[in-house]
C-alpha atoms as a PDB file:
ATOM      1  CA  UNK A   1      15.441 -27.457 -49.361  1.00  0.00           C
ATOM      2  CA  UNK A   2      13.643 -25.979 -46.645  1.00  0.00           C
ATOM      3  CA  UNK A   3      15.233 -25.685 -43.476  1.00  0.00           C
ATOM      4  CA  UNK A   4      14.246 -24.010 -40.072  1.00  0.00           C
ATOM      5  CA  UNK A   5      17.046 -21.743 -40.114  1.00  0.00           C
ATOM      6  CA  UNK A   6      14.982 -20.156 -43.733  1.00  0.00           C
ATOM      7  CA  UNK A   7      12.349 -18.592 -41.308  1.00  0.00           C
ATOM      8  CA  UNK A   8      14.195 -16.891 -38.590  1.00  0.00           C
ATOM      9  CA  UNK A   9      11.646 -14.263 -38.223  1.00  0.00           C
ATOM     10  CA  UNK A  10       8.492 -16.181 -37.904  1.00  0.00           C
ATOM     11  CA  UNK A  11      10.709 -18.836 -35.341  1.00  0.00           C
ATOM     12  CA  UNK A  12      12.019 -15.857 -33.356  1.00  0.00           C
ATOM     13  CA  UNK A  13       8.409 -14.652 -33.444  1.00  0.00           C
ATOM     14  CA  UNK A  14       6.642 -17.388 -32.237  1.00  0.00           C
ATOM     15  CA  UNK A  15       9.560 -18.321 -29.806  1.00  0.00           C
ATOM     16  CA  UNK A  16       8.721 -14.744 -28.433  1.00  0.00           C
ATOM     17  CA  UNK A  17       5.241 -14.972 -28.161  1.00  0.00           C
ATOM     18  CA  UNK A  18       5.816 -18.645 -26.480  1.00  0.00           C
ATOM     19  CA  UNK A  19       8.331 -17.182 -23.670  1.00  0.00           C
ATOM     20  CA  UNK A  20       5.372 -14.326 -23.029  1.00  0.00           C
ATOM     21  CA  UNK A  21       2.948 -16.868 -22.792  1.00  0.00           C
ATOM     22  CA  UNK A  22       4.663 -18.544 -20.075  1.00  0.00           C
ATOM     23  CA  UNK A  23       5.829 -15.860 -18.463  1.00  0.00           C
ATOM     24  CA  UNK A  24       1.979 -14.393 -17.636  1.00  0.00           C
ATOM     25  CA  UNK A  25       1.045 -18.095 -17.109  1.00  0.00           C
ATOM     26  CA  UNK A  26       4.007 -18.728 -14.829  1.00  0.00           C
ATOM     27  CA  UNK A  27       2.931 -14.896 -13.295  1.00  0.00           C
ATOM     28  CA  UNK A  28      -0.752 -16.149 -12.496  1.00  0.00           C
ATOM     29  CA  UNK A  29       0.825 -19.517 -10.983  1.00  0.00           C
ATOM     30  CA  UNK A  30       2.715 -17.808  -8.754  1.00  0.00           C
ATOM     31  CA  UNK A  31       0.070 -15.259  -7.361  1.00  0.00           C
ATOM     32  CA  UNK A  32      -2.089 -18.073  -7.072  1.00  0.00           C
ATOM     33  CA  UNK A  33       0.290 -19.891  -4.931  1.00  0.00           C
ATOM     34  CA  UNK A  34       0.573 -16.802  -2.860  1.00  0.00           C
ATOM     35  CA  UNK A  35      -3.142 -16.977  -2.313  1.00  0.00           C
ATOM     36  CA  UNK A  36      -2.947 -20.835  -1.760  1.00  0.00           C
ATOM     37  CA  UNK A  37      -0.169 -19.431   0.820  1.00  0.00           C
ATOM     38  CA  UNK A  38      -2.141 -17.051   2.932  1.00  0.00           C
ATOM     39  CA  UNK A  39      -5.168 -19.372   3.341  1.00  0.00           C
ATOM     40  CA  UNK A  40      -2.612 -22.299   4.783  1.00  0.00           C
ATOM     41  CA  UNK A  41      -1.715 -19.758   6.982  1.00  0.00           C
ATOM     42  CA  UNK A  42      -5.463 -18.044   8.047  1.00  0.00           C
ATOM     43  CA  UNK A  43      -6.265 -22.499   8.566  1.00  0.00           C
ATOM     44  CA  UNK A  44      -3.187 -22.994  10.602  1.00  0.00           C
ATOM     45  CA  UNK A  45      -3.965 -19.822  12.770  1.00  0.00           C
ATOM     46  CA  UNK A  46      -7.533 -21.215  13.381  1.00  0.00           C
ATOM     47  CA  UNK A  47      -6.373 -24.461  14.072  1.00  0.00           C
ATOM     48  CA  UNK A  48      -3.779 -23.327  16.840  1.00  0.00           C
ATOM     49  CA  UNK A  49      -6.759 -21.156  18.230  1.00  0.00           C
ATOM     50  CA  UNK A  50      -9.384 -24.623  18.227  1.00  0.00           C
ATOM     51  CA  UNK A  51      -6.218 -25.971  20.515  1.00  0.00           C
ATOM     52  CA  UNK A  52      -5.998 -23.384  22.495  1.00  0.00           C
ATOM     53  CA  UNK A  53      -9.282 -22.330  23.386  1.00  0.00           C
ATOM     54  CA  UNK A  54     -10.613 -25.618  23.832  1.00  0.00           C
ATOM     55  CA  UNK A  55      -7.438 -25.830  26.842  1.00  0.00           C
ATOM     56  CA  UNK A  56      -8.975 -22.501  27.907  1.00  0.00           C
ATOM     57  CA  UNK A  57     -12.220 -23.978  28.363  1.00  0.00           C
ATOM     58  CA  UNK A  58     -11.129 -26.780  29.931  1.00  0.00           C
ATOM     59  CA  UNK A  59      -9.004 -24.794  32.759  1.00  0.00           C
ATOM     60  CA  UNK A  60     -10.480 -21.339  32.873  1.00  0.00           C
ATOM     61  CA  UNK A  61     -12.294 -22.295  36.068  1.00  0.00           C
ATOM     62  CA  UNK A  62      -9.433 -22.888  38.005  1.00  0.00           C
ATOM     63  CA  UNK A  63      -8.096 -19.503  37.429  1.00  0.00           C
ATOM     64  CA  UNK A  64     -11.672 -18.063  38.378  1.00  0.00           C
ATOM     65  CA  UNK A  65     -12.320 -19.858  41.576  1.00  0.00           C
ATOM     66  CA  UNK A  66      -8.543 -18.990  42.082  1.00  0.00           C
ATOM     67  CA  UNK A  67      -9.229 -15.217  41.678  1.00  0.00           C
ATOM     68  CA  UNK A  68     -12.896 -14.727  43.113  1.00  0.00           C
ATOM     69  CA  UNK A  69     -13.451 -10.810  42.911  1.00  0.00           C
ATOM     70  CA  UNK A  70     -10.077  -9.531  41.303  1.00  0.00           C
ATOM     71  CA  UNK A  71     -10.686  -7.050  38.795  1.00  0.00           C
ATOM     72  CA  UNK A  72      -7.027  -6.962  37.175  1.00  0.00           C
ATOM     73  CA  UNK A  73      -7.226 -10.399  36.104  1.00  0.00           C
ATOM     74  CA  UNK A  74     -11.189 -10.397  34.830  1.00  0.00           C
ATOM     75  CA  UNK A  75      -9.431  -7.123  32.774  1.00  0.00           C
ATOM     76  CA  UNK A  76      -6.577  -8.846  31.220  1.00  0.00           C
ATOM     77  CA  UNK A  77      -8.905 -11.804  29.961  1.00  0.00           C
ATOM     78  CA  UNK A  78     -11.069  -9.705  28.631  1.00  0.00           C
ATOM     79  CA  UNK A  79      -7.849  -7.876  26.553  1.00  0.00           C
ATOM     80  CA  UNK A  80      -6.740 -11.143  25.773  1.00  0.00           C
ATOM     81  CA  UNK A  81     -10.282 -12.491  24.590  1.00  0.00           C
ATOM     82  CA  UNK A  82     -10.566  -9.483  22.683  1.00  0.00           C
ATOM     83  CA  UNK A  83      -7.062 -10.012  21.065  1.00  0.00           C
ATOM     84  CA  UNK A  84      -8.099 -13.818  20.382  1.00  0.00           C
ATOM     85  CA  UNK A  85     -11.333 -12.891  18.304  1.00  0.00           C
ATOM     86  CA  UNK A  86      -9.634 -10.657  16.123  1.00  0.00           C
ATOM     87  CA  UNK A  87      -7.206 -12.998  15.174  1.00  0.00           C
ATOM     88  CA  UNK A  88     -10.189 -15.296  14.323  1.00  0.00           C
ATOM     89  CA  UNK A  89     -11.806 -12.763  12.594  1.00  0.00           C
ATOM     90  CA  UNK A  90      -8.971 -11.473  10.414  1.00  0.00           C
ATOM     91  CA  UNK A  91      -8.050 -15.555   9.667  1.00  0.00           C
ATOM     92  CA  UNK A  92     -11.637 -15.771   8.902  1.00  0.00           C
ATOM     93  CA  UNK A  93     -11.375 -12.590   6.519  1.00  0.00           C
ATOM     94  CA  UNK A  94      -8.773 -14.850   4.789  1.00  0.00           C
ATOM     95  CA  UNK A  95     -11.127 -17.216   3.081  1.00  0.00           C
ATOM     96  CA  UNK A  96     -14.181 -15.047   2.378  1.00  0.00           C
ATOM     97  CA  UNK A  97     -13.826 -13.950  -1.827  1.00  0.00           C
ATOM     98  CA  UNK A  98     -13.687 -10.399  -2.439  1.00  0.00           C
ATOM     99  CA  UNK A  99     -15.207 -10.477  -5.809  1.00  0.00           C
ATOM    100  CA  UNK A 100     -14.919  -6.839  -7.941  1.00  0.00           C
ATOM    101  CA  UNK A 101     -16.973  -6.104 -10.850  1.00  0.00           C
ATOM    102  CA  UNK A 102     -15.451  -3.005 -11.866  1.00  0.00           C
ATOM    103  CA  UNK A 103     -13.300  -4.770 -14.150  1.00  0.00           C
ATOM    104  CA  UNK A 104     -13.523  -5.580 -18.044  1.00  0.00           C
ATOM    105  CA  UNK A 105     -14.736  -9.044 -18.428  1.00  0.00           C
ATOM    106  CA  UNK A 106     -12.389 -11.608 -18.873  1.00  0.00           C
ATOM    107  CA  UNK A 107     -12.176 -14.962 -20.168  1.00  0.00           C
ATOM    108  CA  UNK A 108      -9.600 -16.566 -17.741  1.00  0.00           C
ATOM    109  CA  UNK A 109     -12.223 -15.119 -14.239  1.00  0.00           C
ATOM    110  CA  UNK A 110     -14.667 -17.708 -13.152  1.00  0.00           C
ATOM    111  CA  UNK A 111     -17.266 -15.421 -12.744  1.00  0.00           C
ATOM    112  CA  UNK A 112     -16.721 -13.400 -16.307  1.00  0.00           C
ATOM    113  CA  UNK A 113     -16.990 -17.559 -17.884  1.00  0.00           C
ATOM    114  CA  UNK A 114     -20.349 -17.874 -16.857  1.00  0.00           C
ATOM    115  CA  UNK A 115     -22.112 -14.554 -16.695  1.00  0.00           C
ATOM    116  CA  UNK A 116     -20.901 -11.987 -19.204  1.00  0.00           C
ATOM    117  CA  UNK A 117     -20.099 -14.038 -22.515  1.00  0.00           C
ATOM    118  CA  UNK A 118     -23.637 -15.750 -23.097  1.00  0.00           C
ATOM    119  CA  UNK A 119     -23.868 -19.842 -23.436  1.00  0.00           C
ATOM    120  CA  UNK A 120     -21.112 -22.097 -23.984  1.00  0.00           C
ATOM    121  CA  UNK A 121     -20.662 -21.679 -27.684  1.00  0.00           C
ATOM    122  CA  UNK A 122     -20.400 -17.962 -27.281  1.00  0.00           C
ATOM    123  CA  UNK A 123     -18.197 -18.418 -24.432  1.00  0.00           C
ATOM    124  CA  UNK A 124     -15.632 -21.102 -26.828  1.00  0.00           C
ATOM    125  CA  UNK A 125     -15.844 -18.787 -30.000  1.00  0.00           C
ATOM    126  CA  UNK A 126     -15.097 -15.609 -27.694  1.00  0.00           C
ATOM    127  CA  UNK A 127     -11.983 -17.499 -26.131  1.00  0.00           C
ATOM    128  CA  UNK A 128     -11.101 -18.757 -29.347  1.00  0.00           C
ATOM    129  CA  UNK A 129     -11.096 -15.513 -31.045  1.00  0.00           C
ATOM    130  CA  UNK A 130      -9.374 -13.843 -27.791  1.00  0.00           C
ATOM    131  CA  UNK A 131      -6.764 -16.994 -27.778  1.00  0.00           C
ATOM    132  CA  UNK A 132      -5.741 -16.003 -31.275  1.00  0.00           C
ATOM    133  CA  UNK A 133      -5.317 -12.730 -31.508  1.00  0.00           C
ATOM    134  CA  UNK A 134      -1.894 -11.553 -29.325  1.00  0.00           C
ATOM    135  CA  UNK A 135      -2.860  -8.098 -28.385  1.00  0.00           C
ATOM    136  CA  UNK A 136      -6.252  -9.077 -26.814  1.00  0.00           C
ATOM    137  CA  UNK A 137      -5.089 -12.532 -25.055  1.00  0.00           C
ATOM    138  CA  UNK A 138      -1.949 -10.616 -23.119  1.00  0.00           C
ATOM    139  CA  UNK A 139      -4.491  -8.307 -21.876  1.00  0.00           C
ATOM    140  CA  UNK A 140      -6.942 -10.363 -20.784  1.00  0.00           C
ATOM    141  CA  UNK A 141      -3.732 -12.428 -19.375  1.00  0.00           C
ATOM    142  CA  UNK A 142      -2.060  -9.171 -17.834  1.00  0.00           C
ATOM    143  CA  UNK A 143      -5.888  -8.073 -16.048  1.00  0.00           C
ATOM    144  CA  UNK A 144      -6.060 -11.401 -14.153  1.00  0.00           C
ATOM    145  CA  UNK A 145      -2.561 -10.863 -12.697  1.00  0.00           C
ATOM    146  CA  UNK A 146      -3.449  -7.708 -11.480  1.00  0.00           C
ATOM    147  CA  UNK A 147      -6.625  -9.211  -9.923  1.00  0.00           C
ATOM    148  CA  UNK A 148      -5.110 -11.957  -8.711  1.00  0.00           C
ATOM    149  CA  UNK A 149      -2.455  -9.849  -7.247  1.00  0.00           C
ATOM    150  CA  UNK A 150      -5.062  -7.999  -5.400  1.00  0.00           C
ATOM    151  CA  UNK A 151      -6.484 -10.376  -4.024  1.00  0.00           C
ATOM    152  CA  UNK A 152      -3.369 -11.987  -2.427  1.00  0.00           C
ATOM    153  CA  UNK A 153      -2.550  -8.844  -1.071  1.00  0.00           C
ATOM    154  CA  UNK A 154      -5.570  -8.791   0.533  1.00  0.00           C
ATOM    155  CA  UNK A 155      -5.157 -12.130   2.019  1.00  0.00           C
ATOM    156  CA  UNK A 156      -1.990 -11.501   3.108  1.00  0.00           C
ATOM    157  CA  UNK A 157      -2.990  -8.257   4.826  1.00  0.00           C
ATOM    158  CA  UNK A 158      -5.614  -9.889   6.902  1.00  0.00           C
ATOM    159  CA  UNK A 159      -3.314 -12.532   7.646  1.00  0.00           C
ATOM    160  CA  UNK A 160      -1.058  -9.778   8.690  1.00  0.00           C
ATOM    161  CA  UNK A 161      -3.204  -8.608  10.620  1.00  0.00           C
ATOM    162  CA  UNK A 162      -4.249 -12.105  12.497  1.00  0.00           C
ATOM    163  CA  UNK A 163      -0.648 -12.424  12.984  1.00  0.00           C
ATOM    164  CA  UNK A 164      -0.563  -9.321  14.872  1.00  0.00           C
ATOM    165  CA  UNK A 165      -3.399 -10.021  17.413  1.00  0.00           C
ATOM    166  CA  UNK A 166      -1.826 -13.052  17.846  1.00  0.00           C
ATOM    167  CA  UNK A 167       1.026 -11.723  19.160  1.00  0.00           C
ATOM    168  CA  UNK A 168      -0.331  -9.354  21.547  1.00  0.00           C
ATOM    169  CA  UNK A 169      -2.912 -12.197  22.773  1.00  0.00           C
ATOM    170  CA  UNK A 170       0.219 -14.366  23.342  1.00  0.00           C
ATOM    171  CA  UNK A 171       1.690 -11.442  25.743  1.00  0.00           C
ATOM    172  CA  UNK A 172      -1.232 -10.921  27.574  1.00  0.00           C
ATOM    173  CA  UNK A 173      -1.529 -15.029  28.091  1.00  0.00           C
ATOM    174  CA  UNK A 174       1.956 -14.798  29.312  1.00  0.00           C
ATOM    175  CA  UNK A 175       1.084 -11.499  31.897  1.00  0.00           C
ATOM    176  CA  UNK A 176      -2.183 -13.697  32.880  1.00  0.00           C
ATOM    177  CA  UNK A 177      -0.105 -17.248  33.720  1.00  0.00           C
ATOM    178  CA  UNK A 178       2.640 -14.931  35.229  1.00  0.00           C
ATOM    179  CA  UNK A 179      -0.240 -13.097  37.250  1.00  0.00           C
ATOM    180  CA  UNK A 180      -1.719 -16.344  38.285  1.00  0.00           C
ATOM    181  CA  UNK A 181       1.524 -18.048  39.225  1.00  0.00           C
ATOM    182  CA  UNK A 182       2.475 -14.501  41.350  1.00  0.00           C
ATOM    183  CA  UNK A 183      -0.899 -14.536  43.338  1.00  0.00           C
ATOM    184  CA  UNK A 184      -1.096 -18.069  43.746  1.00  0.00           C
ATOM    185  CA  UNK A 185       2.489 -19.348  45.039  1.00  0.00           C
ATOM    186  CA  UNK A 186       4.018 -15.869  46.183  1.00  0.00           C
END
């Protein structure tokens, strides 16, 4: 009688090659959540700064009239305006693609699908033939980590960098409101 403890090798084998498989799958998951991650926080960044500067607009005359010909304040809302667009711009930097083509082609990248492996039967016997041979599939797997990686670290740098300028813009805010409140009631 044939039983499943007869075949330990090709068992252990294929158990193997199953707990690889989800390991690169679970890998690309999780960098792609990290991407999802930075872009939640590059849209919550922008969001805060559609609140903010739309209060700006609404009150920045009343600090102007307030402050007719004073050069310190004209200076620290141009730092802070300064600070404020490059927070924009880095959150912005967030959700423009950053597409290489240095790489090998690849059957799990978007663009490699439609471009580089010819119609859609070439494409389905390529990924079939890729799918079943071990060697090949774990590359192809292992490259779009790595790219994937990349590209979250990206992200993450410019939201990094966002972060920063928001930071600074916050302190000048503060030195302009504690400016205005000095020169108005003191």
């Amino acid at each position: 009688m044939d039983t499943p403890d007869n075949k330990p090798s090709t068992h252990l084998k294929n158990k193997h090659t199953d707990d690889l498989i989800d390991h690169y799958w679970g890998s690309i998951s999780y960098v792609s959540s990290l991407i999802k991650a930075s872009e939640i926080k590059a849209g919550l960044i922008l969001s805060f700064y559609g609140i903010l500067l739309n209060f700006v607009y609404q009150n920045i005359s009343l600090v102007l009239d307030h402050f007719d010909d004073d050069t310190i304040i004209y200076i620290l809302l141009a730092v802070w305006f300064s600070c404020a667009v490059a927070s924009i711009y880095y959150s912005i930097r967030c959700f423009m693609p950053r597409i290489e083509s240095k790489y090998d082609k690849n059957i799990f990248f978007f663009g490699d699908v439609i471009t580089k492996f010819g119609d859609i039967k070439e494409f389905s016997k390529t990924f079939f033939s890729i799918s079943i041979d071990e060697d090949q599939l774990f590359d192809q797997l292992g490259q779009q980590i790595f790219i994937n990686a990349k590209i979250a670290n990206l992200k993450f740098r410019n939201v990094q960098k966002a972060l920063k300028f928001l930071a600074v813009q916050f302190i000048f805010l503060l030195i302009i409101v504690v400016y205005y409140v000095v020169a108005t009631f003191i």
